[in-house]
Protein backbone atom coordinates (compact mmCIF):
# COMPACT_ATOMS: atom_id res chain seq x y z
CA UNK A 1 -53.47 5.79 -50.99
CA UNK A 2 -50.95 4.72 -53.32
CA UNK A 3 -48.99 1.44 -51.84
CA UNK A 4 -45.54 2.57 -52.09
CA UNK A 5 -46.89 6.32 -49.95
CA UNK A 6 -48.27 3.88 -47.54
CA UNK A 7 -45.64 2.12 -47.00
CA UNK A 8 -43.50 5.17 -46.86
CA UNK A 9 -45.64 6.55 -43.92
CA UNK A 10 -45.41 3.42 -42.08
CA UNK A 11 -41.83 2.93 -42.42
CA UNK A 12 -42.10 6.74 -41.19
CA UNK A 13 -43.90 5.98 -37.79
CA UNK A 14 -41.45 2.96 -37.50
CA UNK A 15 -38.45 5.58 -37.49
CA UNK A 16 -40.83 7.78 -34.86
CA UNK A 17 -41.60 5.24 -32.88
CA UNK A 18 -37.51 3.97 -32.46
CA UNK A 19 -36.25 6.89 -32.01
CA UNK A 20 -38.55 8.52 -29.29
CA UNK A 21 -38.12 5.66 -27.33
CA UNK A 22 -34.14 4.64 -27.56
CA UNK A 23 -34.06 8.71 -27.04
CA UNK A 24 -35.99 8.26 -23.41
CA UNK A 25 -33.76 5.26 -23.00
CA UNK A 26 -30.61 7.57 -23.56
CA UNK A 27 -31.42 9.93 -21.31
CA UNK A 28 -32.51 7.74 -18.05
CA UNK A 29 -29.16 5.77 -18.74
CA UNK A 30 -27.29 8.52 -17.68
CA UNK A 31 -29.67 11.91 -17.00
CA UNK A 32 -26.84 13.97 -15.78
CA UNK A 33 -24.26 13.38 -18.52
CA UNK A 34 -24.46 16.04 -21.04
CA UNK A 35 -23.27 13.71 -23.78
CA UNK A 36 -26.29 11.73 -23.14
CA UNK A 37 -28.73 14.56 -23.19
CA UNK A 38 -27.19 15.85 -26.82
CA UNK A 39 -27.80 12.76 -28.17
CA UNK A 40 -31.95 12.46 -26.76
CA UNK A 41 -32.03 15.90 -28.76
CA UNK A 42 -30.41 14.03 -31.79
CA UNK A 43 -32.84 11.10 -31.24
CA UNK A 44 -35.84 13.40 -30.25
CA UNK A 45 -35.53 15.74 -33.15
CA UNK A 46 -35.83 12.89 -35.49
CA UNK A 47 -38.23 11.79 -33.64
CA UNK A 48 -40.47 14.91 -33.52
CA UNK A 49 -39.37 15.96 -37.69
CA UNK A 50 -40.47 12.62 -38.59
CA UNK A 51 -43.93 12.70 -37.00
CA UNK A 52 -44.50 16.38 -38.22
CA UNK A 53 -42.96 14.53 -42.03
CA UNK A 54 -46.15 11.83 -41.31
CA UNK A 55 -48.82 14.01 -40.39
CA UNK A 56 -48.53 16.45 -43.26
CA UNK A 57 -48.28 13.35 -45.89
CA UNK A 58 -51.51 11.97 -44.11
CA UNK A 59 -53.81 15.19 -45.10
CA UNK A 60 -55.34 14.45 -48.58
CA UNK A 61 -58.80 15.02 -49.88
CA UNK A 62 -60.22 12.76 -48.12
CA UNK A 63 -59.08 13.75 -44.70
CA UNK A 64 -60.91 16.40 -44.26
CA UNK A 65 -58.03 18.97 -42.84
CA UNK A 66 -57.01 22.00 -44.77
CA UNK A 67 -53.96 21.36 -47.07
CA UNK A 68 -52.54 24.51 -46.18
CA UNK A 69 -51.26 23.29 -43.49
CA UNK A 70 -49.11 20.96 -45.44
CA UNK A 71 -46.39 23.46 -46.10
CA UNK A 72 -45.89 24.88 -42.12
CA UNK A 73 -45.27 21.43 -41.02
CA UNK A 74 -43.05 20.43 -43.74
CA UNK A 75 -41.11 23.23 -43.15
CA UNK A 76 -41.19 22.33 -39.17
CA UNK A 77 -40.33 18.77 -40.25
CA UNK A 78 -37.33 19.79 -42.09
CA UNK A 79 -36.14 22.33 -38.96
CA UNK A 80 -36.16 19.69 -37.18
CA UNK A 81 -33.82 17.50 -38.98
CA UNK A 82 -31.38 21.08 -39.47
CA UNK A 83 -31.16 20.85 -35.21
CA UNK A 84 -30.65 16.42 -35.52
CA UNK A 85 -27.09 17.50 -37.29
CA UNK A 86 -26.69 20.37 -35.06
CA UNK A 87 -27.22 17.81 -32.57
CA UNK A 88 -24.34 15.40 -33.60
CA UNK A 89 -21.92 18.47 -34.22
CA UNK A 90 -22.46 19.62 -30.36
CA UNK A 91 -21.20 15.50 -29.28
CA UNK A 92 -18.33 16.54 -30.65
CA UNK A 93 -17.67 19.51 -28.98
CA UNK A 94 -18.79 17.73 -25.84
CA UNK A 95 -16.35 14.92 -26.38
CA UNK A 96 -13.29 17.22 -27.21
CA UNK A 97 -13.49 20.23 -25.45
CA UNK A 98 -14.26 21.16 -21.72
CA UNK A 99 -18.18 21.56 -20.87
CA UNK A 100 -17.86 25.10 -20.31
CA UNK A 101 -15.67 25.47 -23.89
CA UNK A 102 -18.23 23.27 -25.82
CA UNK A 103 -20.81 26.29 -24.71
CA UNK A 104 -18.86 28.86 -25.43
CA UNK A 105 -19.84 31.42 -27.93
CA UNK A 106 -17.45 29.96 -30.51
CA UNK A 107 -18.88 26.48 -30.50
CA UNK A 108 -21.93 26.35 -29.07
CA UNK A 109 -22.84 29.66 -30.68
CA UNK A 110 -21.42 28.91 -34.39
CA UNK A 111 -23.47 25.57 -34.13
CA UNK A 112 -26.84 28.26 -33.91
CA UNK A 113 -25.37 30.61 -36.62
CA UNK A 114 -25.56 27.43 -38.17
CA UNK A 115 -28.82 25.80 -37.39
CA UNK A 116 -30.51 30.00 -38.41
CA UNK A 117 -28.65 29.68 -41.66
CA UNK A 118 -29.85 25.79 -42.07
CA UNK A 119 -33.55 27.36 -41.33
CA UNK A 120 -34.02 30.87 -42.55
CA UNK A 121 -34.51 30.24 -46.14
CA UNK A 122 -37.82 27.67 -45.90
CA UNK A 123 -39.33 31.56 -44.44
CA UNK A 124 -38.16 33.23 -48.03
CA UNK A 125 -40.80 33.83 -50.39
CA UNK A 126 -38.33 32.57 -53.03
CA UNK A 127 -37.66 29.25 -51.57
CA UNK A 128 -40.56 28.36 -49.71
CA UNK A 129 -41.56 24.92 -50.45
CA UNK A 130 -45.36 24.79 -52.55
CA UNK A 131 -47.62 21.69 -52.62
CA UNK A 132 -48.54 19.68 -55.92
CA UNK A 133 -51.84 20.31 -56.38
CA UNK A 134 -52.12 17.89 -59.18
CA UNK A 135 -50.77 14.95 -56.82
CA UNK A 136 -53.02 16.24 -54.01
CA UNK A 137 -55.73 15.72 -55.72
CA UNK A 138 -54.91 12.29 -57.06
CA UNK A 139 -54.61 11.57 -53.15
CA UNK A 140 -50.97 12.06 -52.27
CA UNK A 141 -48.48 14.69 -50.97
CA UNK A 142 -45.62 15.89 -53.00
CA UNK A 143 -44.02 19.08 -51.94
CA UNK A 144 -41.60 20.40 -54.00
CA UNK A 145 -38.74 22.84 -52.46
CA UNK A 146 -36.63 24.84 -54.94
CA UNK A 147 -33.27 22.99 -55.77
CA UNK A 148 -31.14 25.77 -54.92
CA UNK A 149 -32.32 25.93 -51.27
CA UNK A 150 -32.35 22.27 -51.47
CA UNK A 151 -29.03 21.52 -52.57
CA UNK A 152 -27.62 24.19 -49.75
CA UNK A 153 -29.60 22.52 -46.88
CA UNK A 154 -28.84 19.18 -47.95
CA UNK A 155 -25.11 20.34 -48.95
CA UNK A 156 -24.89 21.76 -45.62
CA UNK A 157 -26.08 18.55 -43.21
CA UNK A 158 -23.67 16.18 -45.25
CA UNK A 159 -20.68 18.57 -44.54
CA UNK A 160 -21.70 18.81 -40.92
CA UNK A 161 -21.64 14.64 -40.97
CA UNK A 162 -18.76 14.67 -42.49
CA UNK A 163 -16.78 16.70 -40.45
CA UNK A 164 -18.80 14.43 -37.14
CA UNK A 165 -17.53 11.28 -38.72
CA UNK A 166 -13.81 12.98 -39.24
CA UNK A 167 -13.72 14.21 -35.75
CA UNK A 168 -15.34 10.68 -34.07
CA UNK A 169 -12.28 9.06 -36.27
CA UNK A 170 -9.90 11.33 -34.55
CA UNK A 171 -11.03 11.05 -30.99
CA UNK A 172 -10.56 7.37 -31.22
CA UNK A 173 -6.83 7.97 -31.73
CA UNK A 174 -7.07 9.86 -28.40
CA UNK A 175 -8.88 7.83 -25.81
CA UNK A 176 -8.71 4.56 -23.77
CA UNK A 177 -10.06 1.49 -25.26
CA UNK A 178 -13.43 1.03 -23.55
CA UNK A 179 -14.22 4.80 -24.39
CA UNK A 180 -12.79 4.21 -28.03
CA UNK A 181 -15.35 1.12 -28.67
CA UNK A 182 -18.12 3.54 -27.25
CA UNK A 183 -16.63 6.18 -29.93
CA UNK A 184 -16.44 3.41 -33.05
CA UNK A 185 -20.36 2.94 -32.66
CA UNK A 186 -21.08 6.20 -32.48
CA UNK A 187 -19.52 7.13 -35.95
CA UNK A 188 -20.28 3.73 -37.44
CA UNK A 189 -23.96 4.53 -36.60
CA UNK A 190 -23.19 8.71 -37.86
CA UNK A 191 -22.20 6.49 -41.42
CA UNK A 192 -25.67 5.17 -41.95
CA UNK A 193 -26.92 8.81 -41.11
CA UNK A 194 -25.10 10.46 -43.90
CA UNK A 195 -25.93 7.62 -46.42
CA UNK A 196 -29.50 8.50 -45.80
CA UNK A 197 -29.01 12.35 -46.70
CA UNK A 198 -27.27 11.48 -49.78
CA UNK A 199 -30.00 9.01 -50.71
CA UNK A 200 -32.13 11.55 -50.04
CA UNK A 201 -30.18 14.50 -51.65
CA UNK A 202 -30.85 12.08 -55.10
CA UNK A 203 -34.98 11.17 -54.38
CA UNK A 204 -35.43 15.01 -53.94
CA UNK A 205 -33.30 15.49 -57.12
CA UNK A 206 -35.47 13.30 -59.26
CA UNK A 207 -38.71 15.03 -58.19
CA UNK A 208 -41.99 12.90 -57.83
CA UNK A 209 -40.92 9.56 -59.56
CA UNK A 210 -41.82 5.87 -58.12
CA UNK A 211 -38.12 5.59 -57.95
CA UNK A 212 -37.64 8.91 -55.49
CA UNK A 213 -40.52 7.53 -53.54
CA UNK A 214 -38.34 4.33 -53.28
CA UNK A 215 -35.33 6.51 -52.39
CA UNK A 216 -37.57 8.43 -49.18
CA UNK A 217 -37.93 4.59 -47.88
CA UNK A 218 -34.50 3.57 -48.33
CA UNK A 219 -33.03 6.45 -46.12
CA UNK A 220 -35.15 5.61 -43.30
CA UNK A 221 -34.72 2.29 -42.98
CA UNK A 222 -31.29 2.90 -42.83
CA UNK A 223 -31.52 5.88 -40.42
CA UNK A 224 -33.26 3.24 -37.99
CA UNK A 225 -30.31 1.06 -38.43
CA UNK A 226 -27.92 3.98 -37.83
CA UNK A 227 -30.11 5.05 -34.90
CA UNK A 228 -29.99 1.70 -33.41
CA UNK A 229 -26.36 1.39 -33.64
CA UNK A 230 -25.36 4.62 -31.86
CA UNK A 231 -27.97 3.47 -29.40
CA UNK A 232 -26.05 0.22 -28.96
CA UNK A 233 -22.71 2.43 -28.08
CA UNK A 234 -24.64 3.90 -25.06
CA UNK A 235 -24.80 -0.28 -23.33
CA UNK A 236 -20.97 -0.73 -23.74
C-alpha cells in the first residue's frame, strides 16, 4: 500500500479510536443530560463514519473481499458524517430552547428534513459515487463522487457549522460565566471541525493527487484536536 494511504488509514483509526471513547466518556459524565447524549451522537457518528471510511479503503486486490462493497460503505461513511453536523445543530437547540421546544417539529424535525436532504442524493443514479478501477487495481481506493452533489453536501455541513459557531458565540453573551467557559470550548473545538470540511471540500476538489491525499490527513488530525477540545469543555 502506498505510504501516504497508509498513513491516511492509520491516522483514520486514530480519529475512531478518540472519538468512540471520549464519546462513552461523555455520556457516563452525565447519562441523563440530553446535552451530553447529543454530543456521544456527534462523537459516535464520527466515530462509526470513520471506521465504515477505513474499512472500505482497506479492500484492495489483495484482500480478498468484493470491491463492490466499496461504494455502500462509502456512502454509509459519508451519512454518517451528514447526522455528526446534525448532531452539533441539535446542541444548539438544546442549549437555547426548552427540551420539549428543541423536539418540536420545527427544530428537531427541520434538523431531519435536513439530514434526508444531506443523504438522499448518494441513492441517485446520477450522483452515486463510482470506484477507480484504475487505482484499485494499482492497490488503492479512490472513489470519486460527482462535484455537484459534492459541493451541495459539503456546502451544506459548512453552513450548518457556521450557523453552530454563530449561535455558540451568541449564547455566550447570554449565560453565567462557568456555563460561558463550558460554551467557549465547545465552539473553539466546532472551529477545528469546520476547518476540516473546508480542507476537505479542496482534497475532494483536486481529485486523486498526492496533495488531496495530504489534504484527507490534514482534516483529521485536526478533527481529533477539535474533538478533544469540546471533550475538554465537558471537565469544566
Amino acid at each position: 500500500m502506498d505510504p501516504f494511504n497508509l498513513v491516511k488509514i492509520i491516522t483514520a483509526i486514530i480519529t475512531i479510536i478518540i472519538a468512540f471513547t471520549l464519546g462513552f466518556r461523555v455520556l457516563r459524565l452525565n447519562p441523563g443530560e440530553m446535552l451530553n447524549r447529543w454530543f456521544t451522537l456527534f462523537f459516535i457518528s464520527s466515530s462509526l463514519g470513520f471506521l465504515s471510511y477505513t474499512i472500505y479503503h482497506l479492500i484492495t486486490p489483495e484482500s480478498g473481499i468484493s470491491k463492490d462493497l466499496i461504494i455502500p460503505l462509502m456512502i454509509t461513511s459519508h451519512i454518517f458524517f451528514n447526522f455528526v453536523v446534525i448532531s452539533l445543530v441539535m446542541t444548539v437547540f438544546i442549549l437555547e430552547k426548552y427540551k420539549k421546544i428543541a423536539f418540536s417539529l420545527k427544530y428537531f424535525g427541520t434538523m431531519m428534513l435536513m439530514f434526508f436532504i444531506m443523504s438522499f442524493g448518494y441513492f441517485i443514479p446520477i450522483w452515486t459515487p463510482i470506484l477507480d478501477e484504475s487505482d484499485w487495481t494499482l492497490g488503492y481506493v479512490n472513489t470519486h463522487t460527482p462535484v455537484t452533489w459534492f459541493i451541495f453536501v459539503n456546502l451544506l455541513r459548512i453552513v450548518l457549522s457556521i450557523y453552530v459557531i454563530y449561535k455558540y458565540i451568541m449564547i455566550t453573551r447570554k449565560v453565567e460565566e462557568n456555563t460561558k467557559k463550558k460554551v467557549k470550548w465547545f465552539f473553539i473545538g466546532i472551529i477545528f471541525a469546520l476547518a476540516m470540511l473546508l480542507i476537505n471540500l479542496i482534497g475532494g476538489l483536486m481529485g486523486g493527487t498526492l496533495i488531496s491525499v495530504l489534504l484527507e490527513i490534514i482534516p483529521l488530525i485536526i478533527l481529533n484536536i477539535g474533538i478533544i477540545i469540546i471533550f475538554r469543555a465537558f471537565l469544566l
